[in-house]
Protein backbone atom coordinates (compact mmCIF):
# COMPACT_ATOMS: atom_id res chain seq x y z
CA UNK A 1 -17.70 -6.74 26.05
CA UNK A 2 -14.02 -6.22 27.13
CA UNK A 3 -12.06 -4.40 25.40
CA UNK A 4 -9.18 -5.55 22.88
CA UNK A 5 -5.91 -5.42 24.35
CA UNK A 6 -3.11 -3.07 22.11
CA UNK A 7 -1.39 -5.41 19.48
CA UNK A 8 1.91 -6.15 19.37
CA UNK A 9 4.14 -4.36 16.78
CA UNK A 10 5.62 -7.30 15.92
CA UNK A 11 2.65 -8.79 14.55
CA UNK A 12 1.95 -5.30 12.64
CA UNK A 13 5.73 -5.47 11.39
CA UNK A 14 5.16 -8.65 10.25
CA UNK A 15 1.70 -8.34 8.03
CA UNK A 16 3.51 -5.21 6.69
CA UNK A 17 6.48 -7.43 5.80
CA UNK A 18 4.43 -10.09 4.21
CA UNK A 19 2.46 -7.34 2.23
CA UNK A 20 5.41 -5.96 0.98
CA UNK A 21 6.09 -9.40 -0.31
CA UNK A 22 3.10 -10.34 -2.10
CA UNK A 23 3.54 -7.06 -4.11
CA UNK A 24 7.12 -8.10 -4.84
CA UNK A 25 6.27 -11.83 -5.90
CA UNK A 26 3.41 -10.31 -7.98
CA UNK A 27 0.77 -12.18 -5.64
CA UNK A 28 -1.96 -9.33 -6.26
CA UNK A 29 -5.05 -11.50 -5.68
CA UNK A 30 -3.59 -12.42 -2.58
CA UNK A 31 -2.59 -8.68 -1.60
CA UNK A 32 -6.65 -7.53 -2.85
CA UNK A 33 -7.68 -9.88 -0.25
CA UNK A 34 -5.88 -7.61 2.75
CA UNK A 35 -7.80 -4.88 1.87
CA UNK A 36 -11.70 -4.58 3.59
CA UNK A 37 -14.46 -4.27 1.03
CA UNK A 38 -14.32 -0.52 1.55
CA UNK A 39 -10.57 -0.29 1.88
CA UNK A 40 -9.07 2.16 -0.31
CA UNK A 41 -5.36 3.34 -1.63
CA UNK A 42 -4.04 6.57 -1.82
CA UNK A 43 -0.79 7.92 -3.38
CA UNK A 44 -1.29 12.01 -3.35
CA UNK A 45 0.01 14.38 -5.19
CA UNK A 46 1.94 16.53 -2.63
CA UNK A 47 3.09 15.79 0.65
CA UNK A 48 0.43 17.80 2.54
CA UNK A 49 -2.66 16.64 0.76
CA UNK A 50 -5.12 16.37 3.21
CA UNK A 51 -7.71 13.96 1.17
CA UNK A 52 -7.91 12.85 -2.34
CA UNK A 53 -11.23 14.45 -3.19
CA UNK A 54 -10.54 18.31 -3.62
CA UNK A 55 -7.70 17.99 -5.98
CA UNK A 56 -5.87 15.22 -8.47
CA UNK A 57 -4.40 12.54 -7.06
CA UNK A 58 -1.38 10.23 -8.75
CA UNK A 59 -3.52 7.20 -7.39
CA UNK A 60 -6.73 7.26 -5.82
CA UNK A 61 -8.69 3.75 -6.02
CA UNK A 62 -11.63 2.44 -3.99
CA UNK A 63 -11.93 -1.45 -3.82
CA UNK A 64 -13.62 -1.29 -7.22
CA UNK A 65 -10.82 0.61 -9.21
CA UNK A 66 -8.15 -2.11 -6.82
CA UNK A 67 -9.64 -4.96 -8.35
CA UNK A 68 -9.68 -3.33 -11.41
CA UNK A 69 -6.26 -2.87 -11.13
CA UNK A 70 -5.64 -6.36 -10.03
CA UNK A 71 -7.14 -7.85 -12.79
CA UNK A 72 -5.03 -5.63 -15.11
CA UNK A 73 -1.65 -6.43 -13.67
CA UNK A 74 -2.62 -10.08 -13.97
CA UNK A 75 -2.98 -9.81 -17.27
CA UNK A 76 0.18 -11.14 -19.47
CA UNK A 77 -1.13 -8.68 -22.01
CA UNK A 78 -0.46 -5.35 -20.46
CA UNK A 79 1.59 -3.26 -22.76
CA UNK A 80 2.27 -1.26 -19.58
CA UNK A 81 3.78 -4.22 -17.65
CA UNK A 82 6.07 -5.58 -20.64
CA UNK A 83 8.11 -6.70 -19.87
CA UNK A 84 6.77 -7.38 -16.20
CA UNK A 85 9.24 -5.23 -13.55
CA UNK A 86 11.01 -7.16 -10.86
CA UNK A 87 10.42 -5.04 -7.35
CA UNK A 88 12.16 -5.22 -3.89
CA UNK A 89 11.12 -3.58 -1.19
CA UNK A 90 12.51 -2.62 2.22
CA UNK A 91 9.53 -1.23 5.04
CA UNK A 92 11.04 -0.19 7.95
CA UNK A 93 10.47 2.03 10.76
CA UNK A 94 7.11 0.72 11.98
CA UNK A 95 5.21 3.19 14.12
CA UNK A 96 1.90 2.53 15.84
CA UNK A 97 0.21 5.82 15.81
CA UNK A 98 -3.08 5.38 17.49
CA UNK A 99 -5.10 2.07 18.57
CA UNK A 100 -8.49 2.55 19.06
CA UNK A 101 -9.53 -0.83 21.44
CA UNK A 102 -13.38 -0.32 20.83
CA UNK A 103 -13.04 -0.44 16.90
CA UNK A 104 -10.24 -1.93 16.79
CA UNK A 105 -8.30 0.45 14.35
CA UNK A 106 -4.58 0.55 14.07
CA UNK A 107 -2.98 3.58 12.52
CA UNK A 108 0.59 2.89 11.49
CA UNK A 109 3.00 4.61 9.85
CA UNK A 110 6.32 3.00 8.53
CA UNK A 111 8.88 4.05 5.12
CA UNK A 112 9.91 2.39 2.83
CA UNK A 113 12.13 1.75 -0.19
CA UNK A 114 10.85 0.33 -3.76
CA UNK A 115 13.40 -0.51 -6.41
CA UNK A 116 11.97 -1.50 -9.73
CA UNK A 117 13.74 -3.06 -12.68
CA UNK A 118 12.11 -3.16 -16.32
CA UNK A 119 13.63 -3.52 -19.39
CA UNK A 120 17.33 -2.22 -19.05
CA UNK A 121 15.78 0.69 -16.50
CA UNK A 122 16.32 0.63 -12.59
CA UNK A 123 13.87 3.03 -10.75
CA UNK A 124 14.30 3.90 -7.10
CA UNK A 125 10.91 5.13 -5.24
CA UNK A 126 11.01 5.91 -1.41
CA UNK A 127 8.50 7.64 0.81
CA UNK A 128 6.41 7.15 3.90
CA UNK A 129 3.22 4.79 3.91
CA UNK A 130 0.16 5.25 6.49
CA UNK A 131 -2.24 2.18 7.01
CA UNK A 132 -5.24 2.16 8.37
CA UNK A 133 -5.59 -1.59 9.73
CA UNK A 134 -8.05 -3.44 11.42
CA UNK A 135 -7.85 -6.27 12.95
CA UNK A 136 -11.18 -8.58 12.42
CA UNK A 137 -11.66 -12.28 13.76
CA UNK A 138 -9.11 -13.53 10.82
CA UNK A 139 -6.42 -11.05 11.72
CA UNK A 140 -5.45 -7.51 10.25
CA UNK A 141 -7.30 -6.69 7.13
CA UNK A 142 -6.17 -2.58 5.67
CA UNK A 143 -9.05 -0.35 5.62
CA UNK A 144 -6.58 2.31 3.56
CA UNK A 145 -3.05 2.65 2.92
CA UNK A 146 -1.52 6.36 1.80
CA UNK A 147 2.06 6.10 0.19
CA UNK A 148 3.78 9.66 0.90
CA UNK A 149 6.22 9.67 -2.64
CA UNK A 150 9.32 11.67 -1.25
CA UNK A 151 9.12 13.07 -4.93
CA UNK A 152 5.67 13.30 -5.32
CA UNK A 153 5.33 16.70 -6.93
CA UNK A 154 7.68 16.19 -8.97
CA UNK A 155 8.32 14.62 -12.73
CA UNK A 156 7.38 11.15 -12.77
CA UNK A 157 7.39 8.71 -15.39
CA UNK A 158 4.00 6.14 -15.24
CA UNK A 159 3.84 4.07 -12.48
CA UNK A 160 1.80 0.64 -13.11
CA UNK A 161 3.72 -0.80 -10.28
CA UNK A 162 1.93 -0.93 -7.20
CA UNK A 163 3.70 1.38 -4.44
C-alpha cells in the first residue's frame, strides 16, 4: 500500500476555518460530526498540563460528555446560554507539526482569538489550540483538540461556550 502523500496546509487551514465557523453560527451537530467516535476535547488547567487524567481539568470530554454537551447547547432552555452569546473567532497561525503517512495523523497547532457577547457583557478569550486530525476516506475528521487558555490558571467566570 503506498503511502499518503503530506497534505496541504491549505486544506488544514481551511477545515480549521470552517470549524471555527460552525462554532460561531451555533452549528454544533454539524461540528460533533468532525470529531471521530473516540475524539476527545481538552481545555487544561495550566499551560504545562501534560494530560487531563492526574489533575482537574476546566474541560475534559470524551465523545460521550461532547454529545452531551451538544445536546445541551441545543437546547433553547439552557439557563446557562440565556440569552444565547454571539462568538467570532479569528484562527490563525496554522502549523503542521508532525504527519504521520502510515496512520495518517496530522498534528497541528494554530491560535486563536474568541470574542463572546452575552447580555450587555463582551468577553475576550485567546490561546493556542492543538488538533489531532485524521484524515479518513471523507476527509479530516479531529481525533482531539487541546485549547491552551492564555489565562488558564487564572479567575474565570463559566464558560458554556465552546472554545
Amino acid at each position: 500500500m503506498a503511502q499518503q502523500s503530506e497534505p496541504e496546509i491549505r486544506d488544514i487551514e481551511r477545515f480549521l476555518f470552517d470549524e471555527a465557523q460552525m462554532l460561531d453560527d451555533r452549528r454544533f451537530d454539524d461540528w460533533l460530526t468532525l470529531f471521530t467516535e473516540n475524539g476527545w476535547y481538552w481545555v487544561p488547567i495550566t499551560p504545562d498540563q501534560d494530560n487531563p487524567f492526574d489533575t482537574v481539568s476546566i474541560i475534559y470530554d470524551d465523545r460521550k460528555l461532547l454529545e452531551t454537551r451538544v445536546r445541551r447547547l441545543n437546547n433553547v432552555n439552557i439557563h446557562a446560554e440565556s440569552p444565547p452569546p454571539r462568538t467570532s473567532r479569528i484562527v490563525s497561525n496554522v502549523v503542521m507539526r508532525d504527519f504521520d503517512a502510515t496512520s495518517l495523523k496530522i498534528k497541528v497547532s494554530s491560535k486563536f482569538q474568541l470574542v463572546e457577547f452575552r447580555g450587555d457583557t463582551q468577553r475576550l478569550f485567546a490561546g493556542s489550540m492543538l488538533h489531532t486530525i485524521k484524515m479518513d476516506g471523507t476527509g479530516i475528521v479531529i481525533e482531539g483538540k487541546r485549547v491552551n487558555l492564555v489565562n488558564a490558571d487564572g479567575m474565570l467566570e463559566g464558560i458554556t461556550t465552546l472554545l
